[in-house]
N, C-alpha and C. Protein backbone atom coordinates (compact mmCIF):
# COMPACT_ATOMS: atom_id res chain seq x y z
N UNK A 1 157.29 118.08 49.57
CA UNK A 1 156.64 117.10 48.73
C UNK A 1 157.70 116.15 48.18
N UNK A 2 157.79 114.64 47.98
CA UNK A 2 158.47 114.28 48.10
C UNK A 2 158.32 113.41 46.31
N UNK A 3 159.57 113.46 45.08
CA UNK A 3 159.23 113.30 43.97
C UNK A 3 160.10 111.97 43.82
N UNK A 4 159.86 111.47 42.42
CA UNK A 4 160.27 109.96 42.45
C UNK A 4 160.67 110.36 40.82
N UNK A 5 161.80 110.38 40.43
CA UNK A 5 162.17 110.41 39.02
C UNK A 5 162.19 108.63 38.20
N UNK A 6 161.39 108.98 37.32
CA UNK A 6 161.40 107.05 37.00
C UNK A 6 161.62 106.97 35.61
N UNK A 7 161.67 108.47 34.78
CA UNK A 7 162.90 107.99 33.36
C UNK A 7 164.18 108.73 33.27
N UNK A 8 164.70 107.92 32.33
CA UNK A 8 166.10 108.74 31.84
C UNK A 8 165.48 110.29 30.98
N UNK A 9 164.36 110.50 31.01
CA UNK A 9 164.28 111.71 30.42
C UNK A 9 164.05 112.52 31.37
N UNK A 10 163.98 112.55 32.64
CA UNK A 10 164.19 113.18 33.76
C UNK A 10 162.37 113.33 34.33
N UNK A 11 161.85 112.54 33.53
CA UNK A 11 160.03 112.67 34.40
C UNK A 11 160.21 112.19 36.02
N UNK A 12 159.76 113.20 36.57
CA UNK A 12 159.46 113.22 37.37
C UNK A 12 157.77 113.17 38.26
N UNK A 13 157.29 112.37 39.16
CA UNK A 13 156.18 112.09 39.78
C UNK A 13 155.87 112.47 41.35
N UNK A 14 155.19 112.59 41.72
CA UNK A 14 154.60 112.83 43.24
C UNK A 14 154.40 111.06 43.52
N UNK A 15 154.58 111.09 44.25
CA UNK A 15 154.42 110.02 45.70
C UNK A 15 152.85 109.59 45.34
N UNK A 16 152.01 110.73 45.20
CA UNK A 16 150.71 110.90 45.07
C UNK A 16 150.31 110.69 43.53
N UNK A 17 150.62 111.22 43.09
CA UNK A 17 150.43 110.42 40.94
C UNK A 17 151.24 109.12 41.29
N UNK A 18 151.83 108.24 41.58
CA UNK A 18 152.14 107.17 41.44
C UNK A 18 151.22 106.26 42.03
N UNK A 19 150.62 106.55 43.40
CA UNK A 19 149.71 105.82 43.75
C UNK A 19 148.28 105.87 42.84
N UNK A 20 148.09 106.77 42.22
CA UNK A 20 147.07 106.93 40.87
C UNK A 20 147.02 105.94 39.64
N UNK A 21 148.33 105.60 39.53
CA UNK A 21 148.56 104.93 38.66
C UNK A 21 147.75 103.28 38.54
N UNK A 22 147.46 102.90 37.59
CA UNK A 22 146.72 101.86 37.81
C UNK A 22 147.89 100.49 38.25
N UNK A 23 147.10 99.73 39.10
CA UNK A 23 148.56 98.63 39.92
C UNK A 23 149.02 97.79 39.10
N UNK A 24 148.72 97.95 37.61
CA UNK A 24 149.82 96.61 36.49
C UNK A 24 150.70 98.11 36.26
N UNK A 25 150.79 98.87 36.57
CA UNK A 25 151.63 100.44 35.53
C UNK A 25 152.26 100.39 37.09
N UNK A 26 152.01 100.34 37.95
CA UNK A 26 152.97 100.69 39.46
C UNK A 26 153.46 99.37 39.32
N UNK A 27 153.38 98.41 39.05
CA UNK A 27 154.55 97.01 39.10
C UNK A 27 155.57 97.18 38.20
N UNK A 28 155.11 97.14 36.90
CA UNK A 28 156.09 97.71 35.80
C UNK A 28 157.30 98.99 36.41
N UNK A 29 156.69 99.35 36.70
CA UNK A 29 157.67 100.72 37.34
C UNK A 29 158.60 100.07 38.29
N UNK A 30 157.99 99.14 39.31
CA UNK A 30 158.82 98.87 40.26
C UNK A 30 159.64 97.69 40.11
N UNK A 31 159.10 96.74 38.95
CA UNK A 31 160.00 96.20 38.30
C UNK A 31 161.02 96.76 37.62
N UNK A 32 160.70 98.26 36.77
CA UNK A 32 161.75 98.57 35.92
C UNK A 32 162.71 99.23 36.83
N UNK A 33 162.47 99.56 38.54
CA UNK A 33 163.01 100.25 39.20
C UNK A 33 164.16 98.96 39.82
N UNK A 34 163.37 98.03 40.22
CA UNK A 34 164.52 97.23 40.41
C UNK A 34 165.17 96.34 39.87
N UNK A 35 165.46 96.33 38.42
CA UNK A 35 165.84 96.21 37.50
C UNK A 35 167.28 97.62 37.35
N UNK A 36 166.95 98.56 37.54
CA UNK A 36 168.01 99.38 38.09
C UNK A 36 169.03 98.71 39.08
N UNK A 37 168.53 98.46 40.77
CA UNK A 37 169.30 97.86 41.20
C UNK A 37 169.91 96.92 41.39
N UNK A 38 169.63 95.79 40.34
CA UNK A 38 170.26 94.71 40.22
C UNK A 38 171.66 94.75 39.62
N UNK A 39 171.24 95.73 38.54
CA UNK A 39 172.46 96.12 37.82
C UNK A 39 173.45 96.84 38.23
N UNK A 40 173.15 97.68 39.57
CA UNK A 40 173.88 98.47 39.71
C UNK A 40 175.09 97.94 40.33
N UNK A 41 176.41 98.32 40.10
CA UNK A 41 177.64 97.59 40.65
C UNK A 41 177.82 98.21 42.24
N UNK A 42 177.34 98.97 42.37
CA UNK A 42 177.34 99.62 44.11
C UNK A 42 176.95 98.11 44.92
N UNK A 43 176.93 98.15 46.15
CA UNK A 43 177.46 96.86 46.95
C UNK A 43 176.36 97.66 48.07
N UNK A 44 175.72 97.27 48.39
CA UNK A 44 173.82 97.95 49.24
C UNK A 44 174.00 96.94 50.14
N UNK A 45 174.79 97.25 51.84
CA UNK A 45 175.07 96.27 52.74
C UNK A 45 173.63 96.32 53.35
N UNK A 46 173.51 95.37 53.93
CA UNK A 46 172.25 94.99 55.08
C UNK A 46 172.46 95.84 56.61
N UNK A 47 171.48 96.19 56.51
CA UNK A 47 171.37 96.38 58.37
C UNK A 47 171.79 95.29 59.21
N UNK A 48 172.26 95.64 60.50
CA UNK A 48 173.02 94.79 61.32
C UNK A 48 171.25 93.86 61.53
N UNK A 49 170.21 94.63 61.54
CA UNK A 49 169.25 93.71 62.15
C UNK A 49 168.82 92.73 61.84
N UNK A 50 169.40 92.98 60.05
CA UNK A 50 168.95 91.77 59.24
C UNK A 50 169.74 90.43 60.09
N UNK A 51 171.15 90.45 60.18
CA UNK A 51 171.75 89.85 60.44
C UNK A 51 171.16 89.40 61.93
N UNK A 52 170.59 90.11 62.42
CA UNK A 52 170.09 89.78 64.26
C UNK A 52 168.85 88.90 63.53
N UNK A 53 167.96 88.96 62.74
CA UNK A 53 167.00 87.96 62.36
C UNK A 53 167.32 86.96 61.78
N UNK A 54 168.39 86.33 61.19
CA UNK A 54 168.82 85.51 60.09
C UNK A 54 169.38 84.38 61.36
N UNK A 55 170.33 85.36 62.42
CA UNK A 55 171.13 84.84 63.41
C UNK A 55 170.30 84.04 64.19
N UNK A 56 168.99 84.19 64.79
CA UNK A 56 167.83 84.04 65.31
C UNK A 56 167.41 82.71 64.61
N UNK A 57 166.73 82.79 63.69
CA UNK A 57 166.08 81.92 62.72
C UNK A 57 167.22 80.77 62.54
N UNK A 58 168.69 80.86 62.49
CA UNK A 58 169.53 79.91 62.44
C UNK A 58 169.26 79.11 63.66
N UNK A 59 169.73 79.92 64.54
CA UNK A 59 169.30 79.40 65.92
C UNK A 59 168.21 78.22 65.69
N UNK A 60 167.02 78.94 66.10
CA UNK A 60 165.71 77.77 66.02
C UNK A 60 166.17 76.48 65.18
N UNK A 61 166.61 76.54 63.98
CA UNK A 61 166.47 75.42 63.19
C UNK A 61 167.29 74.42 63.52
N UNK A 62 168.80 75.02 64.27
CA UNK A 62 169.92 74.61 64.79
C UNK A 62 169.47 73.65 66.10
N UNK A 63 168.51 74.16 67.28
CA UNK A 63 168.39 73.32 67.76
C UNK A 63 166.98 72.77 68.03
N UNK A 64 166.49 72.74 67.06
CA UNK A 64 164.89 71.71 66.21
C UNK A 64 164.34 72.67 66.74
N UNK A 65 163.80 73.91 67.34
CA UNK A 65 162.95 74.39 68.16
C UNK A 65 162.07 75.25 66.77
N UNK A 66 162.90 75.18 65.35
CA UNK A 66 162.12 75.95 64.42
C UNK A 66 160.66 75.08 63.78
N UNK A 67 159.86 76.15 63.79
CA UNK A 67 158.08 75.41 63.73
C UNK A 67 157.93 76.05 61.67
N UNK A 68 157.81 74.81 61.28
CA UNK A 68 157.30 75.05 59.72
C UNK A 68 155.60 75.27 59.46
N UNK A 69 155.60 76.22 58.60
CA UNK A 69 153.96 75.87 57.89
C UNK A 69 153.89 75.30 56.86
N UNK A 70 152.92 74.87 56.70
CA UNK A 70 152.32 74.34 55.01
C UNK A 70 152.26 75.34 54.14
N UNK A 71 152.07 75.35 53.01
CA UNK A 71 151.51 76.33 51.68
C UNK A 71 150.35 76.36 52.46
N UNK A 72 149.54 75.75 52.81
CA UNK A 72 147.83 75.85 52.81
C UNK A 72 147.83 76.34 54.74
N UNK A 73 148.67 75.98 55.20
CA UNK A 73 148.55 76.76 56.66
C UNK A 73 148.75 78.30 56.30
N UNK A 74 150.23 78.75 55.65
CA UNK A 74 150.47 79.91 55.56
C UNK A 74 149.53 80.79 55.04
N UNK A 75 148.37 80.34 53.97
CA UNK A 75 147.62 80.90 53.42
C UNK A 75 146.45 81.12 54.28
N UNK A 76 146.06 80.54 55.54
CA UNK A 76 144.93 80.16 55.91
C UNK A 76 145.17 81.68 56.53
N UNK A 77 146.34 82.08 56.97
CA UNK A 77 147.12 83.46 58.14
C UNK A 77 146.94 84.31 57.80
């Protein structure tokens, strides 16, 4: 069973009580969770794949072949 500790007082949750939680109390959490890692001074490298998608996407734009949407196209998707 897999647990998710989310205070300094050591509470601990199921995977399963968190999804219970009503979804403004699971944002808060995951705000206050990454709010943790912003702060944290540890250095959280990227996967090489990120870099294979970024590399990609440079590409396209590099030689015009990249296709834009609108706000109102992207939404239509």
């Amino acid at each position: 069973m897999r647990h998710v500790s989310i205070t300094e007082k050591g509470l601990v949750m199921t995977v399963a009580e968190i999804k219970e939680m009503p979804v403004n109390q699971r944002i808060v959490l995951m705000e206050e969770l990454w709010d943790t890692l912003c702060h944290d001074k540890v250095e959280i490298k990227s996967p090489p794949w990120h870099k294979e998608i970024l590399d990609e996407r440079m590409e396209l734009i590099n030689s015009g072949k990249a296709e834009y949407l609108s706000i109102q196209e992207l939404k239509r998707r």
